[in-house]
PDB file of N, CA and C in Angstrom:
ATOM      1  N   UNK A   1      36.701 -65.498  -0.016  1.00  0.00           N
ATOM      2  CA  UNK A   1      36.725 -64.277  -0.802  1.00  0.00           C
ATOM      3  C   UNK A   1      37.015 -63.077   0.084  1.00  0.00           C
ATOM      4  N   UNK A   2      36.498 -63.080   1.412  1.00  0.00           N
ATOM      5  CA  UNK A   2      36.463 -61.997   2.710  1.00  0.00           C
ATOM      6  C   UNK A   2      37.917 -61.634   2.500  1.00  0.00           C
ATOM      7  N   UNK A   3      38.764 -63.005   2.838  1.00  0.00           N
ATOM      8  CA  UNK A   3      39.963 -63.161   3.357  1.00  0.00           C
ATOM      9  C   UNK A   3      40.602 -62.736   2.251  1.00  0.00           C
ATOM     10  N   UNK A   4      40.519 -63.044   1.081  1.00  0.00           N
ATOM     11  CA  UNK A   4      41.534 -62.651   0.154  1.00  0.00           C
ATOM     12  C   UNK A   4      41.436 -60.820  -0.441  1.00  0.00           C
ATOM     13  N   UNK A   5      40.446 -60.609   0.204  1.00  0.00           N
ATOM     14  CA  UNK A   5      40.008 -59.031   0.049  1.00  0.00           C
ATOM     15  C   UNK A   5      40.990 -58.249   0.801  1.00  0.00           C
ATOM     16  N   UNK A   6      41.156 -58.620   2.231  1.00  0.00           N
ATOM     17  CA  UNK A   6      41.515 -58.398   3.365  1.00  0.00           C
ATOM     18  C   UNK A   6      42.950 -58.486   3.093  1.00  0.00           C
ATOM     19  N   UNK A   7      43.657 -58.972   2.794  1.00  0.00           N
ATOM     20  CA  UNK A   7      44.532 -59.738   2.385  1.00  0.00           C
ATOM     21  C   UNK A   7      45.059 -58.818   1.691  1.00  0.00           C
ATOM     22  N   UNK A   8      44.522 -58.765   0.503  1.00  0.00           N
ATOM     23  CA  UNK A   8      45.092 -57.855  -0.744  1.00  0.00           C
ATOM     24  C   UNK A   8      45.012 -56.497  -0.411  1.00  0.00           C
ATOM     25  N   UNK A   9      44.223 -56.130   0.617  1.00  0.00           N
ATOM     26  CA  UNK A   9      44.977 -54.488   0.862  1.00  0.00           C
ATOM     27  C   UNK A   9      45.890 -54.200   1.947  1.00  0.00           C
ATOM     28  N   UNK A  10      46.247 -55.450   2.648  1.00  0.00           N
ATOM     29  CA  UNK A  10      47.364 -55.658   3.753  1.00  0.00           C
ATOM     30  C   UNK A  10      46.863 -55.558   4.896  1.00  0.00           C
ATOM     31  N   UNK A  11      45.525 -55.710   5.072  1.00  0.00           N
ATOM     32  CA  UNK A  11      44.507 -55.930   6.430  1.00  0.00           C
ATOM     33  C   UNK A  11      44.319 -57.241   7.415  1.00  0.00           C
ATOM     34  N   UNK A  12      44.767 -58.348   6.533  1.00  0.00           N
ATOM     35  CA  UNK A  12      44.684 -59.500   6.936  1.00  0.00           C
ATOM     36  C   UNK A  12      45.980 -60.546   6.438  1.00  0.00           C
ATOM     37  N   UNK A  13      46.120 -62.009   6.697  1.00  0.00           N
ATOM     38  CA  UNK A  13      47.439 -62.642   6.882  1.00  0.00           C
ATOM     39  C   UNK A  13      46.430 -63.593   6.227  1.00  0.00           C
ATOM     40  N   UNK A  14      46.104 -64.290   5.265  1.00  0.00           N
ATOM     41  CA  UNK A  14      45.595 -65.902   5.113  1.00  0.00           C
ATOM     42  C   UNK A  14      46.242 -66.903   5.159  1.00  0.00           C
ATOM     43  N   UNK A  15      45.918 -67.776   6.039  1.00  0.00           N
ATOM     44  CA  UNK A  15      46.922 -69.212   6.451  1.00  0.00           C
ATOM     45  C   UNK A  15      45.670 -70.143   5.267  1.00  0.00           C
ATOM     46  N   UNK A  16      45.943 -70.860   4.815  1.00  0.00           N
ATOM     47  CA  UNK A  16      45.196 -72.068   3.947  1.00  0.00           C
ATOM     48  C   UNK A  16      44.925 -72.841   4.641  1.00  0.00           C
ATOM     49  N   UNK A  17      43.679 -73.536   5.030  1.00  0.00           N
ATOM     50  CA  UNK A  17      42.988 -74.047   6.120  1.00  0.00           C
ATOM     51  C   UNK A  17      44.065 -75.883   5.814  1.00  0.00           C
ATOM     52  N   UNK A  18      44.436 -76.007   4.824  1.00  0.00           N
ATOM     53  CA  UNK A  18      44.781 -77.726   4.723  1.00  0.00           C
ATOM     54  C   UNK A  18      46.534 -77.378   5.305  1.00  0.00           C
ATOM     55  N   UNK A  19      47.171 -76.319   5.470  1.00  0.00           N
ATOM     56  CA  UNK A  19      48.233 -76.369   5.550  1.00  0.00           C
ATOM     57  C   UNK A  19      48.517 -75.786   6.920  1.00  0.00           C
ATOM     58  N   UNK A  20      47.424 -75.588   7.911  1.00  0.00           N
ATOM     59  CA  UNK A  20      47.754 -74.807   8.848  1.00  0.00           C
ATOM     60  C   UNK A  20      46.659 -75.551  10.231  1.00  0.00           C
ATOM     61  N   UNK A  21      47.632 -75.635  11.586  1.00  0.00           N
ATOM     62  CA  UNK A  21      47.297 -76.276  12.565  1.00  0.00           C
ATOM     63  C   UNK A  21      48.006 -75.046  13.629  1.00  0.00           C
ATOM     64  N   UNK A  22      47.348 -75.365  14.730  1.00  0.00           N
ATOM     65  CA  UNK A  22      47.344 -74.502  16.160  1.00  0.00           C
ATOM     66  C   UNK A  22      48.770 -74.460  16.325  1.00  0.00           C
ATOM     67  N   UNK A  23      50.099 -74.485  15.336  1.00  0.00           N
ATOM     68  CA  UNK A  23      51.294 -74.130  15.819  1.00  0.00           C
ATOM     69  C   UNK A  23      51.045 -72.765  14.763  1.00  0.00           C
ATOM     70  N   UNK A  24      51.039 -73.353  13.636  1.00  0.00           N
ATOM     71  CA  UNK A  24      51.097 -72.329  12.612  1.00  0.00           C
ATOM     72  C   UNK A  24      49.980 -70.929  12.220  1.00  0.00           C
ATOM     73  N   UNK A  25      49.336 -70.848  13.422  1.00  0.00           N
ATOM     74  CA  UNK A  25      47.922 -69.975  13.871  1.00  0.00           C
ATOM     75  C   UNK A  25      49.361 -69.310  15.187  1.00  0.00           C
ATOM     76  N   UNK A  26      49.166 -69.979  16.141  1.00  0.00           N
ATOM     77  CA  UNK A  26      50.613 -69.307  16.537  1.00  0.00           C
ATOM     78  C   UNK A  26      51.418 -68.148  16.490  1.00  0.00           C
ATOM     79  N   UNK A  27      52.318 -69.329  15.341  1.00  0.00           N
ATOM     80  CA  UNK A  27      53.785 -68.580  15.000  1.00  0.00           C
ATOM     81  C   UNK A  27      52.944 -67.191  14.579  1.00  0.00           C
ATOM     82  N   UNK A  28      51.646 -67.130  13.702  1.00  0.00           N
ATOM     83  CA  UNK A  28      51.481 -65.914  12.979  1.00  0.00           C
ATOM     84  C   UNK A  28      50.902 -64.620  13.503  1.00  0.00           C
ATOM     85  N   UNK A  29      49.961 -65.204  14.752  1.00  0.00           N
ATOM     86  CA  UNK A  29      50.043 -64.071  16.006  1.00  0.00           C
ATOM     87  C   UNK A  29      50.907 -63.601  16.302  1.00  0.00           C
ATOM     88  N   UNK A  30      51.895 -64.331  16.955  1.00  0.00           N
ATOM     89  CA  UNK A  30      53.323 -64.419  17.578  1.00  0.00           C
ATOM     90  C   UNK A  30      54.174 -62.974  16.999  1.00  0.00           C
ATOM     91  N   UNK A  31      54.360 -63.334  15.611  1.00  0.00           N
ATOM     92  CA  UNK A  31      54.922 -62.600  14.813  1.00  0.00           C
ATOM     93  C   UNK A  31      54.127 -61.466  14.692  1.00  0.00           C
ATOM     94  N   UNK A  32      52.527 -61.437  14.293  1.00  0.00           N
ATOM     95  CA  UNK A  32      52.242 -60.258  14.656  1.00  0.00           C
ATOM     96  C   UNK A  32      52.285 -58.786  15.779  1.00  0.00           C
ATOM     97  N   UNK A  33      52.602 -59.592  17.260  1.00  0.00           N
ATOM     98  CA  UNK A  33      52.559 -59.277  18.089  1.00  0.00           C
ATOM     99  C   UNK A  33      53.792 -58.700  18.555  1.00  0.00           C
ATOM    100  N   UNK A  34      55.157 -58.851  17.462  1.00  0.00           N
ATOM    101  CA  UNK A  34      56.366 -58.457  17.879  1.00  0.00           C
ATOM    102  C   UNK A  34      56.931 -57.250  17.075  1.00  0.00           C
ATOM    103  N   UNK A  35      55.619 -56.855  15.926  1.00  0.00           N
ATOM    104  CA  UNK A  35      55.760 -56.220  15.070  1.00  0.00           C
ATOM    105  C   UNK A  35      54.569 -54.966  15.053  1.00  0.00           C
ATOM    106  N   UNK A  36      54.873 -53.914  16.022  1.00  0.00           N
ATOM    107  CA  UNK A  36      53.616 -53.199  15.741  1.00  0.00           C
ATOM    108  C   UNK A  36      53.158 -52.239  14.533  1.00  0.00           C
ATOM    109  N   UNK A  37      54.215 -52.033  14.254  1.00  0.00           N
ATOM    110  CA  UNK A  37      54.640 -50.785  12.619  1.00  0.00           C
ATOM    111  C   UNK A  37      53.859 -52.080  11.740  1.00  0.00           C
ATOM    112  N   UNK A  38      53.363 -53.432  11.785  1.00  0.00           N
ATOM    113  CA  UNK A  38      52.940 -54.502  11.009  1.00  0.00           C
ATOM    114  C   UNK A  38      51.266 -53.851  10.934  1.00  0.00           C
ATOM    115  N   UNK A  39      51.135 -54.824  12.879  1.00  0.00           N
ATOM    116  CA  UNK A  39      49.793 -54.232  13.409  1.00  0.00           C
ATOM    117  C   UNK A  39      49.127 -52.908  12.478  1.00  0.00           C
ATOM    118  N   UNK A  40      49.979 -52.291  12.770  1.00  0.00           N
ATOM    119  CA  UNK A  40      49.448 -50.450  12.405  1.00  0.00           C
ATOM    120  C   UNK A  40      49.353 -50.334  10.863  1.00  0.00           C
ATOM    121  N   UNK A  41      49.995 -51.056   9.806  1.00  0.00           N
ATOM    122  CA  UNK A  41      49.797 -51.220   8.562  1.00  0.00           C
ATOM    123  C   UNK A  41      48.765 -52.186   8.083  1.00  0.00           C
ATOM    124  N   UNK A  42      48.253 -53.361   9.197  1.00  0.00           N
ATOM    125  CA  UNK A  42      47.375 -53.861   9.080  1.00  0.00           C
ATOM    126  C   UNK A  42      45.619 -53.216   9.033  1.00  0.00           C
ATOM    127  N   UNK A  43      45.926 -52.634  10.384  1.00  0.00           N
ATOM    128  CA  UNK A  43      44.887 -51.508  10.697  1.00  0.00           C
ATOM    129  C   UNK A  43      44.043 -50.802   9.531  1.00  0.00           C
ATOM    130  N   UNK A  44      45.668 -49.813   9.357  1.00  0.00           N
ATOM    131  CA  UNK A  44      44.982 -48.737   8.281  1.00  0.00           C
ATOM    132  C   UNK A  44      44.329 -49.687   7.085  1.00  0.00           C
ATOM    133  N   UNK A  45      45.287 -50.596   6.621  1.00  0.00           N
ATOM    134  CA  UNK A  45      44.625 -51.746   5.004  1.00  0.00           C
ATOM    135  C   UNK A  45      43.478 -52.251   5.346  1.00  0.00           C
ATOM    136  N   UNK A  46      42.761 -52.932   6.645  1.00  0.00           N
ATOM    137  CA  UNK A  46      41.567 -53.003   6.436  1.00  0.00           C
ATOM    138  C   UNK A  46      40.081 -51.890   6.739  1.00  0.00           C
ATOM    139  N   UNK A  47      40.711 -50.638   7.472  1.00  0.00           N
ATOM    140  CA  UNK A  47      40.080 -49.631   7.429  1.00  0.00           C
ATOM    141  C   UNK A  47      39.799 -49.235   5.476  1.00  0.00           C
ATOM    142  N   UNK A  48      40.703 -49.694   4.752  1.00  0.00           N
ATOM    143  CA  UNK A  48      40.129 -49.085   3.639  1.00  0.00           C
ATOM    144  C   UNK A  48      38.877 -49.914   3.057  1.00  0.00           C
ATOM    145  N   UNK A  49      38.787 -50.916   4.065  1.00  0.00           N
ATOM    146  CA  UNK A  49      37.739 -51.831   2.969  1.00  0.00           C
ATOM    147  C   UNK A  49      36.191 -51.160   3.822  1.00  0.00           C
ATOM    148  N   UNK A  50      36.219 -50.742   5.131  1.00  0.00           N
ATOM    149  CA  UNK A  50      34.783 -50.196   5.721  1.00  0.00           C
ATOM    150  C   UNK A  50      33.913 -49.313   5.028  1.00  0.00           C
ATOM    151  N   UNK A  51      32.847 -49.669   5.057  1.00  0.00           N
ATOM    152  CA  UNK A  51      31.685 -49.089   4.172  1.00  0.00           C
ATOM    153  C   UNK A  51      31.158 -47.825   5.412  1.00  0.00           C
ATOM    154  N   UNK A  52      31.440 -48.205   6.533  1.00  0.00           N
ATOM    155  CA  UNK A  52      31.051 -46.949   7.318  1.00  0.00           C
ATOM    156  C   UNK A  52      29.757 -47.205   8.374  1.00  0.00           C
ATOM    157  N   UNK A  53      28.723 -48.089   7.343  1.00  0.00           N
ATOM    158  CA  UNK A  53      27.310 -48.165   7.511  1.00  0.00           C
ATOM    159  C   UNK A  53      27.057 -49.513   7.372  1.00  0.00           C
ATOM    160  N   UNK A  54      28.598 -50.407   7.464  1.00  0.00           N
ATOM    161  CA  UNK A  54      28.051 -51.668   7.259  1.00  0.00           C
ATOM    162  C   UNK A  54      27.182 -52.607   8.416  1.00  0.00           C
ATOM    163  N   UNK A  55      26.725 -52.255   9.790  1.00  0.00           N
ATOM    164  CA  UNK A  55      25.826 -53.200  10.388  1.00  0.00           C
ATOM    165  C   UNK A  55      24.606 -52.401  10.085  1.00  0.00           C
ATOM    166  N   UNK A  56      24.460 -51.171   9.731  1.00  0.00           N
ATOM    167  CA  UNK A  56      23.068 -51.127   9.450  1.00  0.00           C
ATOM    168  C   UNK A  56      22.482 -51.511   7.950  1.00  0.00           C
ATOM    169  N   UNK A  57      23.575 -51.543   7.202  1.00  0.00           N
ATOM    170  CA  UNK A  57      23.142 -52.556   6.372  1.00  0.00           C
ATOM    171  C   UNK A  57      23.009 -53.824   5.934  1.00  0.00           C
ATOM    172  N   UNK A  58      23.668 -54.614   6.919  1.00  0.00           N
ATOM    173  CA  UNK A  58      23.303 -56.177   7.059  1.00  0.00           C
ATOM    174  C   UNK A  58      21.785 -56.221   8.128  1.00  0.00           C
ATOM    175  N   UNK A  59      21.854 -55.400   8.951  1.00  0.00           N
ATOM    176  CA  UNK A  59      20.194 -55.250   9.843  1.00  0.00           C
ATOM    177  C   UNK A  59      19.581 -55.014   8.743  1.00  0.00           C
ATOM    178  N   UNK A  60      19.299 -54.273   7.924  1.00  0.00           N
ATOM    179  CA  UNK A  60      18.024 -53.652   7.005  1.00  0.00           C
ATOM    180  C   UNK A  60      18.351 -55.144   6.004  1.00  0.00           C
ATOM    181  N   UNK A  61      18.859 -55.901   5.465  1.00  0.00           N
ATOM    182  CA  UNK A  61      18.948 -56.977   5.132  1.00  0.00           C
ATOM    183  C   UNK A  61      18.510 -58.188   5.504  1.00  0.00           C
ATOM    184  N   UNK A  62      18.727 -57.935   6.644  1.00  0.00           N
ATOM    185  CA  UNK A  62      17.871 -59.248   7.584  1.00  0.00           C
ATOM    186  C   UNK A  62      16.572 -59.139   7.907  1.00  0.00           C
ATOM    187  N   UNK A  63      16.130 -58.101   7.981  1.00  0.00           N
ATOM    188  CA  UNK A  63      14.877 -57.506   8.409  1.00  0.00           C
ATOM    189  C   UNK A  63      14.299 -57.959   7.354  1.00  0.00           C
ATOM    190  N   UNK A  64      14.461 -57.442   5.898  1.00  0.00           N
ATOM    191  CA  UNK A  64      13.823 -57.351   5.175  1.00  0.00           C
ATOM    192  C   UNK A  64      13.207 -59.071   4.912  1.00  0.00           C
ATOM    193  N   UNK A  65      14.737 -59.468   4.701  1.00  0.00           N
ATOM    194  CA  UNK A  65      14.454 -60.959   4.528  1.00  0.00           C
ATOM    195  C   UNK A  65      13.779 -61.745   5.401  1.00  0.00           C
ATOM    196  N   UNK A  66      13.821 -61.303   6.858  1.00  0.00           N
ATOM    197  CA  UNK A  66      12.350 -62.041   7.710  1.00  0.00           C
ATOM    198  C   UNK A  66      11.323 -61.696   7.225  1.00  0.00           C
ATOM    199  N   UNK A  67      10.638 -60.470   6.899  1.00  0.00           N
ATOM    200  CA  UNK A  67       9.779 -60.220   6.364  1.00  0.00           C
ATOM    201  C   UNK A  67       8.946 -60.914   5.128  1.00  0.00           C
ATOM    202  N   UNK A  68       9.651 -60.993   4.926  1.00  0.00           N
ATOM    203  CA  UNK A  68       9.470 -61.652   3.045  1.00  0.00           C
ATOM    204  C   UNK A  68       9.395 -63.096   3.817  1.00  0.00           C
ATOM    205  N   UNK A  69      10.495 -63.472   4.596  1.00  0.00           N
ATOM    206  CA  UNK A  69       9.667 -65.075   5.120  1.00  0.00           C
ATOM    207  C   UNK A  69       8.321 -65.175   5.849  1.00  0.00           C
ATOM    208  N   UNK A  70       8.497 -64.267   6.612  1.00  0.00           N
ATOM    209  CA  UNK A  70       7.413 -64.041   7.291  1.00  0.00           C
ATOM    210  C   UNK A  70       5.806 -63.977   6.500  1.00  0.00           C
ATOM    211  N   UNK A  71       5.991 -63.437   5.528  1.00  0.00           N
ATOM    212  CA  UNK A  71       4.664 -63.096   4.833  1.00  0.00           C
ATOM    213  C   UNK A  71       4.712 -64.079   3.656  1.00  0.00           C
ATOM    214  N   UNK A  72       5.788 -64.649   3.462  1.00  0.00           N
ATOM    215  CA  UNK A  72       5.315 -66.172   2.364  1.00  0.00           C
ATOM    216  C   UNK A  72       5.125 -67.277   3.749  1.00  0.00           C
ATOM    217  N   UNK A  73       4.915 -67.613   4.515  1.00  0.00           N
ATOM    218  CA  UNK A  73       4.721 -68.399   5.601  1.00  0.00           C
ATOM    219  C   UNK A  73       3.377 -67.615   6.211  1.00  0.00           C
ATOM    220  N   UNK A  74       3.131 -66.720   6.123  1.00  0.00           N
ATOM    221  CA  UNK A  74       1.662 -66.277   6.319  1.00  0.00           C
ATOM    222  C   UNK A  74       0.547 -66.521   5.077  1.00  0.00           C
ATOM    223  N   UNK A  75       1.194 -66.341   3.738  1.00  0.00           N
ATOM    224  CA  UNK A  75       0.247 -66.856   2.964  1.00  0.00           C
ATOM    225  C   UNK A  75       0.407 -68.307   2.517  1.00  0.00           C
ATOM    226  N   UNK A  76       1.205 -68.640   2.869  1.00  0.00           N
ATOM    227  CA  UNK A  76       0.852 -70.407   3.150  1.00  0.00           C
ATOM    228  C   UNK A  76      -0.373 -70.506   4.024  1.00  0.00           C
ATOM    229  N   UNK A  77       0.114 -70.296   5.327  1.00  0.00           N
ATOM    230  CA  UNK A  77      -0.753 -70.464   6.338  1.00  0.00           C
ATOM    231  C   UNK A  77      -1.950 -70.489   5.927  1.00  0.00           C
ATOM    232  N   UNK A  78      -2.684 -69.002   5.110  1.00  0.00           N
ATOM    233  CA  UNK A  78      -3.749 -68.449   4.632  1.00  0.00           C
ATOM    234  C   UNK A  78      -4.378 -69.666   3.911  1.00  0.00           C
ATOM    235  N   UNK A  79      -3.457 -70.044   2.702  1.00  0.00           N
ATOM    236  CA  UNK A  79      -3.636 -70.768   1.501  1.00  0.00           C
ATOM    237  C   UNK A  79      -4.315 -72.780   2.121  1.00  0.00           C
ATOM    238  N   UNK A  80      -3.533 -72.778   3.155  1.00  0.00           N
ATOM    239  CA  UNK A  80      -3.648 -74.173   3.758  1.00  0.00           C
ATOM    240  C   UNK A  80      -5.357 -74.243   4.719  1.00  0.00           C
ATOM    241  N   UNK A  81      -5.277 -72.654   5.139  1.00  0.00           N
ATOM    242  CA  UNK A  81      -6.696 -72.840   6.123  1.00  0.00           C
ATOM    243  C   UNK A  81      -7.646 -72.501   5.365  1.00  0.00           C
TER     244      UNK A  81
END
């Protein structure tokens, strides 16, 4: 879903994992790399997908969710002793 996001605003290239092997990973660097006006249209298309604030909101996500494990694994603990 990442990829086809990425994709659709011209940020990313998707190769289909059953149709593509270490030539065809390659050629598509390759080609990227000979094309910088590509590069630079790539750039800007996935700059439109950044939220700005997105690692502090996967941290406050994770956090939270240890927490919540953390304290149902503490009232186990509780519940068992």
């Amino acid at each position: 879903a990442n990829a086809a996001l990425a994709s659709a605003v011209g940020g990313a290239i998707v190769l289909e994992e059953s149709r593509t092997g270490p030539q065809q990973v390659f050629d598509a660097l390759a080609a990227m790399l000979q094309e910088p006006q590509r590069r630079q249209r790539m750039s800007e298309g996935i700059r439109m997908l950044d939220t700005g604030d997105a690692a502090q909101r996967i941290s406050t996500t994770l956090l939270q969710l240890a927490s919540k494990e953390l304290q149902s694994s503490t009232s186990c603990t509780t519940i068992l002793n």
